[in-house]
PDB file of N, CA and C in Angstrom:
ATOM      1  N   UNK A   1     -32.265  -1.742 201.417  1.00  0.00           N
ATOM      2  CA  UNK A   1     -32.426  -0.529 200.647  1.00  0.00           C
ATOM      3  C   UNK A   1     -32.405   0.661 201.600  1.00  0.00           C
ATOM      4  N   UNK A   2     -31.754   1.558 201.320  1.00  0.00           N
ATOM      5  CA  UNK A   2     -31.721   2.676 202.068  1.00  0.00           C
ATOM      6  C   UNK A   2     -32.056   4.032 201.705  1.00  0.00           C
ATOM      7  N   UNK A   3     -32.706   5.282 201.868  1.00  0.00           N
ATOM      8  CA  UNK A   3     -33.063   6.427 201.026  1.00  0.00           C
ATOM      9  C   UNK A   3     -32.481   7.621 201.998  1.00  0.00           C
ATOM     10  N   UNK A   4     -32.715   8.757 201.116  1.00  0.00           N
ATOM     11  CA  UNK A   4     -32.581   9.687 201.828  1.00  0.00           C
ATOM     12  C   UNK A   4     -33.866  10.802 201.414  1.00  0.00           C
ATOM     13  N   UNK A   5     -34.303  11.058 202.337  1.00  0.00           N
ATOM     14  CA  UNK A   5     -35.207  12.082 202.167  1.00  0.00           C
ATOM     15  C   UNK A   5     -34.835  13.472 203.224  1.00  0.00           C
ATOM     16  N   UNK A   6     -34.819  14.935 202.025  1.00  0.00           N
ATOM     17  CA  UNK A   6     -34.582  15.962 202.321  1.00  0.00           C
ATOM     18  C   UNK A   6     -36.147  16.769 202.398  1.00  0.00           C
ATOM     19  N   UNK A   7     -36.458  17.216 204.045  1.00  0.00           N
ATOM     20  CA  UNK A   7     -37.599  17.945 204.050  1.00  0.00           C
ATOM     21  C   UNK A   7     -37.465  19.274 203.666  1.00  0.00           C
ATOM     22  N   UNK A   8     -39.196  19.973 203.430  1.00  0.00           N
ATOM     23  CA  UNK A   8     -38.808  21.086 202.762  1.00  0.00           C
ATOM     24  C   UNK A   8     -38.269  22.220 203.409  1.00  0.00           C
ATOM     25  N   UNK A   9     -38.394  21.803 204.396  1.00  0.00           N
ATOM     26  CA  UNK A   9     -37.425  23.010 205.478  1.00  0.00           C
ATOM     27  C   UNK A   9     -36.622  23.458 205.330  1.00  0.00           C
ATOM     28  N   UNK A  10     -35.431  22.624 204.511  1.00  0.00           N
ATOM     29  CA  UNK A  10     -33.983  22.264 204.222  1.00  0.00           C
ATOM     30  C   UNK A  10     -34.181  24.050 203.099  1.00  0.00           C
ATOM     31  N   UNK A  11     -35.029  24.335 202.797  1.00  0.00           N
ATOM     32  CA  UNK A  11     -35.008  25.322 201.696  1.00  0.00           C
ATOM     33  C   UNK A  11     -34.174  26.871 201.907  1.00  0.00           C
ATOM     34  N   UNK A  12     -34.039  27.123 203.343  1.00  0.00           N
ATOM     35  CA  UNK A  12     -33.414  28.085 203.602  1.00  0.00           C
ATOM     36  C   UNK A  12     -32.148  28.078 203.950  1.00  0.00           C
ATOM     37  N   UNK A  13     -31.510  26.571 203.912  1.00  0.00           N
ATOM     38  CA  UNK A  13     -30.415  25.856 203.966  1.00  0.00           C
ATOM     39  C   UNK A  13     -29.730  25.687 202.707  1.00  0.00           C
ATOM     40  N   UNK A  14     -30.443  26.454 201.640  1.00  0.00           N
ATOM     41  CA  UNK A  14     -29.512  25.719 200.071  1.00  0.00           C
ATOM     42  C   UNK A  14     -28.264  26.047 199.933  1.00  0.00           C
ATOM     43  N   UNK A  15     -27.702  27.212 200.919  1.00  0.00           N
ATOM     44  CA  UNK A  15     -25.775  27.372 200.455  1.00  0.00           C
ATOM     45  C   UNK A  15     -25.519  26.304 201.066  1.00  0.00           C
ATOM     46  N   UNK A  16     -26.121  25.666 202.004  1.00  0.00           N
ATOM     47  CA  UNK A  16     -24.995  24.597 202.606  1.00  0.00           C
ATOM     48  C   UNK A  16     -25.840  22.943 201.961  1.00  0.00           C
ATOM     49  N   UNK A  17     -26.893  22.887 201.748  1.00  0.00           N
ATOM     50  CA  UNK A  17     -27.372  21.659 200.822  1.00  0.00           C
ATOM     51  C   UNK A  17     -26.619  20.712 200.453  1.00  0.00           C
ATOM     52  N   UNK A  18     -25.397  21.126 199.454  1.00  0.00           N
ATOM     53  CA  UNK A  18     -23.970  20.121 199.465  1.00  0.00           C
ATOM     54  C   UNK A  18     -23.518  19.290 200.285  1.00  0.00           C
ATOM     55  N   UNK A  19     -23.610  20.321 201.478  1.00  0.00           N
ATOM     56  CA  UNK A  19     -22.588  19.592 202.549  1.00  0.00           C
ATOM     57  C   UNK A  19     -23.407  19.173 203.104  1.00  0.00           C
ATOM     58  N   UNK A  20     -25.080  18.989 203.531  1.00  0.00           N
ATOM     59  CA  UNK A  20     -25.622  18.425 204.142  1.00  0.00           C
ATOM     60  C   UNK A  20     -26.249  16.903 203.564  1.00  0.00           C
ATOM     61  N   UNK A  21     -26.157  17.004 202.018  1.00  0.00           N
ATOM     62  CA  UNK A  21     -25.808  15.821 201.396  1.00  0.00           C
ATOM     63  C   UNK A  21     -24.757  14.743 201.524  1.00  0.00           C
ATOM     64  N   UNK A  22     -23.757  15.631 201.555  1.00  0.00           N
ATOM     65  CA  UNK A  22     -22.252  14.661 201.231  1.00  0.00           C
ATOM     66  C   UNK A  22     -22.248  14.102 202.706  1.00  0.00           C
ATOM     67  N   UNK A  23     -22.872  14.831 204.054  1.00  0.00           N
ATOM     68  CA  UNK A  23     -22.240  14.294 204.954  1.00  0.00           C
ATOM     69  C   UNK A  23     -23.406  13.073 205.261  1.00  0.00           C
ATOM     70  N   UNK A  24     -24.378  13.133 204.498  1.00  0.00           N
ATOM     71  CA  UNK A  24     -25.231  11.884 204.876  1.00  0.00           C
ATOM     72  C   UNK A  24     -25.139  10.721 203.777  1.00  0.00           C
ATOM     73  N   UNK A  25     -24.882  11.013 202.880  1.00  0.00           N
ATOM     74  CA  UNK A  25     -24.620  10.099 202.066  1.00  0.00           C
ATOM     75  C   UNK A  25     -22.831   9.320 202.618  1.00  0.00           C
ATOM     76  N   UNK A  26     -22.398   9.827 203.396  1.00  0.00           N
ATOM     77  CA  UNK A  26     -21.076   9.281 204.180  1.00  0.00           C
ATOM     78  C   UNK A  26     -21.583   8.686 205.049  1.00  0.00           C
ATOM     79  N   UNK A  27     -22.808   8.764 205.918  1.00  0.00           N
ATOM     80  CA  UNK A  27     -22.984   7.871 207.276  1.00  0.00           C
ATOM     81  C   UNK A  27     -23.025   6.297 206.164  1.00  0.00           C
ATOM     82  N   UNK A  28     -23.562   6.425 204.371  1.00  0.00           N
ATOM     83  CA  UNK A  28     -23.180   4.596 204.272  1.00  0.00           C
ATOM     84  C   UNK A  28     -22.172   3.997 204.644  1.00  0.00           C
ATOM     85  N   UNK A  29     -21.134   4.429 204.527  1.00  0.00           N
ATOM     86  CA  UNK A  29     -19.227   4.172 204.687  1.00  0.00           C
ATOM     87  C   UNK A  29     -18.992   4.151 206.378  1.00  0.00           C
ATOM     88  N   UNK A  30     -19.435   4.928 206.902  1.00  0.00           N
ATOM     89  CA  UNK A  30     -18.956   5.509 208.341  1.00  0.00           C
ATOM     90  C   UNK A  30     -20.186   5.856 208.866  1.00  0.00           C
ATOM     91  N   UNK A  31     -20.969   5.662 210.322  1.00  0.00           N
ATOM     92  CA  UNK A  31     -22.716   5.793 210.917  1.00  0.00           C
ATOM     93  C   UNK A  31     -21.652   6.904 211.743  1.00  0.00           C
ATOM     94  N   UNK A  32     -20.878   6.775 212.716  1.00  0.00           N
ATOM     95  CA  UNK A  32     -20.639   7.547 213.487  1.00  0.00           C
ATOM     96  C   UNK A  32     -19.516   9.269 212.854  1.00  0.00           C
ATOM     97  N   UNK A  33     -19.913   9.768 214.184  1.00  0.00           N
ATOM     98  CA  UNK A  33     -18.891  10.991 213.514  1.00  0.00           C
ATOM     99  C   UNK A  33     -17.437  10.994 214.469  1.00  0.00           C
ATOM    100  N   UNK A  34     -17.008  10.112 213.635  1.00  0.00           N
ATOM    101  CA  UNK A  34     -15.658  10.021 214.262  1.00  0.00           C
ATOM    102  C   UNK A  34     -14.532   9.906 213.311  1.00  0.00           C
ATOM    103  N   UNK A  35     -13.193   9.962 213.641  1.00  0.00           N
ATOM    104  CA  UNK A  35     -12.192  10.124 212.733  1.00  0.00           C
ATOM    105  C   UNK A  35     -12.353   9.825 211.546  1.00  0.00           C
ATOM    106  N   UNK A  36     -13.065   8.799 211.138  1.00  0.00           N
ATOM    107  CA  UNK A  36     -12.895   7.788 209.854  1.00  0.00           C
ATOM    108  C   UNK A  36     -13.843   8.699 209.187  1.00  0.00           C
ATOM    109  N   UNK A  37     -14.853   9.850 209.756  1.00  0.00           N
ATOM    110  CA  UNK A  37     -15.807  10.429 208.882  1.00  0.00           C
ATOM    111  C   UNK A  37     -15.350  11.496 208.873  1.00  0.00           C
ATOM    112  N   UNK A  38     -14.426  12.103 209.722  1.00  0.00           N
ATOM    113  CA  UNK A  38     -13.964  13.537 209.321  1.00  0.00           C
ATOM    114  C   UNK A  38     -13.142  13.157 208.082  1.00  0.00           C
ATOM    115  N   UNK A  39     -12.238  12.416 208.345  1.00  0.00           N
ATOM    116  CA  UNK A  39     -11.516  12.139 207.037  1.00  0.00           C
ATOM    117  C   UNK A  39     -12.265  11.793 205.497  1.00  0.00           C
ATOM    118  N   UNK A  40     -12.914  10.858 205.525  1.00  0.00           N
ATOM    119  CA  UNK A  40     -14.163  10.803 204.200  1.00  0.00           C
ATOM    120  C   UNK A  40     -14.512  11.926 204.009  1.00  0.00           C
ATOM    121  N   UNK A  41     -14.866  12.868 204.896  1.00  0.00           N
ATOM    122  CA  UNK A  41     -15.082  14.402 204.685  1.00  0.00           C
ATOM    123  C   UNK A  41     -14.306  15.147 204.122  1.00  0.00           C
ATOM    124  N   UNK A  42     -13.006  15.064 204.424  1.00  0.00           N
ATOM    125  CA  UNK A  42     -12.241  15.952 203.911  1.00  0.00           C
ATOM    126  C   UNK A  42     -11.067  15.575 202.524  1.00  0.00           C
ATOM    127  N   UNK A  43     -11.899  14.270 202.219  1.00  0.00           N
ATOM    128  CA  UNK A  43     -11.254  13.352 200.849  1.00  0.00           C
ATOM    129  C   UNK A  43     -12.724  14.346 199.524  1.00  0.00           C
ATOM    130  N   UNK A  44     -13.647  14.572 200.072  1.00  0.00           N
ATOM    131  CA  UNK A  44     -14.895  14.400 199.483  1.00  0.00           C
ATOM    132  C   UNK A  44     -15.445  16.046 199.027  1.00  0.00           C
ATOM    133  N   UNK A  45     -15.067  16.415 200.571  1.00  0.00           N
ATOM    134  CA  UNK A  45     -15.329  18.280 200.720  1.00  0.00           C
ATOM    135  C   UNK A  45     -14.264  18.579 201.283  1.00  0.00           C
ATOM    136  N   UNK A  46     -13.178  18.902 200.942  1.00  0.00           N
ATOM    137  CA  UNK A  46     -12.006  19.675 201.802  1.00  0.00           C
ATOM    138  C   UNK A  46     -12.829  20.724 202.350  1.00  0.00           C
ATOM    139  N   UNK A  47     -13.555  21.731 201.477  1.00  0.00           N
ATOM    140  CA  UNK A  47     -14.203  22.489 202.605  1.00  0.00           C
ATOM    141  C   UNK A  47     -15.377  22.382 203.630  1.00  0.00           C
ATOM    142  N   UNK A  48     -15.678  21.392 203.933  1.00  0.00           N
ATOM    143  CA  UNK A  48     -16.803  21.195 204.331  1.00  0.00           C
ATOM    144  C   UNK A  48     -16.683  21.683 206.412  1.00  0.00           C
ATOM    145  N   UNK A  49     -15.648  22.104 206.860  1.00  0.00           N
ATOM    146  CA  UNK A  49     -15.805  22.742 208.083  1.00  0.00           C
ATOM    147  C   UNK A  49     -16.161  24.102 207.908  1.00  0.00           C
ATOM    148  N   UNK A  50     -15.838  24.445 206.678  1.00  0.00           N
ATOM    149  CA  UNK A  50     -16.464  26.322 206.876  1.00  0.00           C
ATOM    150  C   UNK A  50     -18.195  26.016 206.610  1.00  0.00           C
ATOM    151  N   UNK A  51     -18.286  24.953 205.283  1.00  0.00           N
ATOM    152  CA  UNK A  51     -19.813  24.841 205.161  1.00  0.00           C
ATOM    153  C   UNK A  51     -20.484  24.405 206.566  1.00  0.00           C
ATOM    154  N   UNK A  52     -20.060  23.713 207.277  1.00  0.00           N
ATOM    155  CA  UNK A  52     -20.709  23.132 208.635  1.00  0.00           C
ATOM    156  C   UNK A  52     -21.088  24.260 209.658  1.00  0.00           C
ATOM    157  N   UNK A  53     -19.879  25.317 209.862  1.00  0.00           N
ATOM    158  CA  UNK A  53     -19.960  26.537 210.575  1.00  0.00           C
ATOM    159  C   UNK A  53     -21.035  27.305 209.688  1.00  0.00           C
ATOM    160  N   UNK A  54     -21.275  27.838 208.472  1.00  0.00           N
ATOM    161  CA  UNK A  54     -22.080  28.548 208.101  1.00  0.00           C
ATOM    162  C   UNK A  54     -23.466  27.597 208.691  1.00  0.00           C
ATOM    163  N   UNK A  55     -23.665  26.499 208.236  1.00  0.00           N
ATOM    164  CA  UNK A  55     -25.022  25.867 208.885  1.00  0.00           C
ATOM    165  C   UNK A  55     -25.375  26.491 210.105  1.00  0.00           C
ATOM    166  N   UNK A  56     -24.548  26.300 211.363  1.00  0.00           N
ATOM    167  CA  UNK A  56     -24.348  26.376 212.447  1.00  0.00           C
ATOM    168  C   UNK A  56     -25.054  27.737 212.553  1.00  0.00           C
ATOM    169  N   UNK A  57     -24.679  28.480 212.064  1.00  0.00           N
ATOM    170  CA  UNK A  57     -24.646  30.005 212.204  1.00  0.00           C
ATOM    171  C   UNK A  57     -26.635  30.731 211.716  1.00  0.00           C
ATOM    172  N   UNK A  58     -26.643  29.284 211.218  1.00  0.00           N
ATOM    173  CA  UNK A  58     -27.888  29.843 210.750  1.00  0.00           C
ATOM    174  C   UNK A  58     -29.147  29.453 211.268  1.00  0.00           C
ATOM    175  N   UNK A  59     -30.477  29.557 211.705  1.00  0.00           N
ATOM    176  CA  UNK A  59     -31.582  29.497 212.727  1.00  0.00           C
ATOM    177  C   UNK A  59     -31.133  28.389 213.096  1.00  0.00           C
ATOM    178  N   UNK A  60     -31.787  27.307 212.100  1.00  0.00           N
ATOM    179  CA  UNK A  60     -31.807  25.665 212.435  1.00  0.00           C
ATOM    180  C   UNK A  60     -30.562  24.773 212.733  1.00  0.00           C
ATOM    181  N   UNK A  61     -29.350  25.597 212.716  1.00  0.00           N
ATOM    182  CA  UNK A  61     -27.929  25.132 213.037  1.00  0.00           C
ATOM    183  C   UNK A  61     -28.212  24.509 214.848  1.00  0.00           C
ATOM    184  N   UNK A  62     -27.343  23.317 214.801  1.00  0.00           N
ATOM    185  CA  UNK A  62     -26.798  23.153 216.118  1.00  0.00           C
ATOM    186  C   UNK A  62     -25.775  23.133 216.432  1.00  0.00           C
ATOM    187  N   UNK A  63     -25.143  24.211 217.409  1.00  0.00           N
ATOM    188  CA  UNK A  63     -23.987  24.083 217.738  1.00  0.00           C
ATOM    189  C   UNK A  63     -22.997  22.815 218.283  1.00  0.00           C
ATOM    190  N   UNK A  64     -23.485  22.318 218.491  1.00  0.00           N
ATOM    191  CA  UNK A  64     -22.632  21.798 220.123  1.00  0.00           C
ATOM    192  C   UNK A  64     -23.120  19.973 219.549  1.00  0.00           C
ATOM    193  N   UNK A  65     -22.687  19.991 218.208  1.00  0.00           N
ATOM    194  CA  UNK A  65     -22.876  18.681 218.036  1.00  0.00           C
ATOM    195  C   UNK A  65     -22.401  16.920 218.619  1.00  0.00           C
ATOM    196  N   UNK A  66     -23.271  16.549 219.418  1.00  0.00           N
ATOM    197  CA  UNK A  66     -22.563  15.365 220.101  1.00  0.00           C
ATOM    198  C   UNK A  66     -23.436  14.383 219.187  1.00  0.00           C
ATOM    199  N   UNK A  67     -23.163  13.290 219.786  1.00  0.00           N
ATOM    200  CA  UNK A  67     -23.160  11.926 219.364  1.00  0.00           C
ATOM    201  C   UNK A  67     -24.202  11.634 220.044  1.00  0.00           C
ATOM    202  N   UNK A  68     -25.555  11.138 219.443  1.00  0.00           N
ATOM    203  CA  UNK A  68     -26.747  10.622 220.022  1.00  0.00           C
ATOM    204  C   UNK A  68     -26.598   9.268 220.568  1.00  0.00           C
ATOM    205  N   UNK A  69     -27.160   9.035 221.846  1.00  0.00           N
ATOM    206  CA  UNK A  69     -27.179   7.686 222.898  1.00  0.00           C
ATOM    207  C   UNK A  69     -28.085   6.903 221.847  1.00  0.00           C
ATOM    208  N   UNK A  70     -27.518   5.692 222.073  1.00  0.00           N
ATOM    209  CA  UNK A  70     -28.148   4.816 221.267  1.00  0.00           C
ATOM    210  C   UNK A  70     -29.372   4.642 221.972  1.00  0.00           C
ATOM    211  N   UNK A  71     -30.253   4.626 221.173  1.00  0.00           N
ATOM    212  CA  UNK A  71     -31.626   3.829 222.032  1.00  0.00           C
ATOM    213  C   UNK A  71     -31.708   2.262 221.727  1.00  0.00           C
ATOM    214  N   UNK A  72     -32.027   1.251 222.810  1.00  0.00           N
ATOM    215  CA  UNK A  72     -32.404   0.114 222.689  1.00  0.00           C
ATOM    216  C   UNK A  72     -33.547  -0.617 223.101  1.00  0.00           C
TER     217      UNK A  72
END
């Protein structure tokens, strides 16, 4: 079973809310952010790079998104 829980932080985030949905409800299909998820992305949200940049742009945005080291 898997969930998603949105904290209430997320509240000053509601123009982009959509896209911060769609792109987690995609890590079921695809965990990493790599080709196979840009594409699900852009089957799902064609716009979802301007929504990602507005995130970005805003306090809690991170720019410079990499790929977290796995911990083991």
């Amino acid at each position: 079973m898997a969930c998603l829980i949105l904290g209430f932080e997320l509240t000053p985030l509601l123009p982009c809310l959509e896209y911060i949905i769609v792109h987690e409800l995609l890590h079921f299909k695809e965990r990493q952010h790599n080709d196979r998820f840009k594409a699900l992305l852009d089957t799902q949200m064609p716009d979802w790079r301007s929504r990602r940049d507005l995130l970005n742009r805003m306090p809690l945005g991170q720019e410079n998104w990499k790929q977290r080291e796995k911990i083991t």
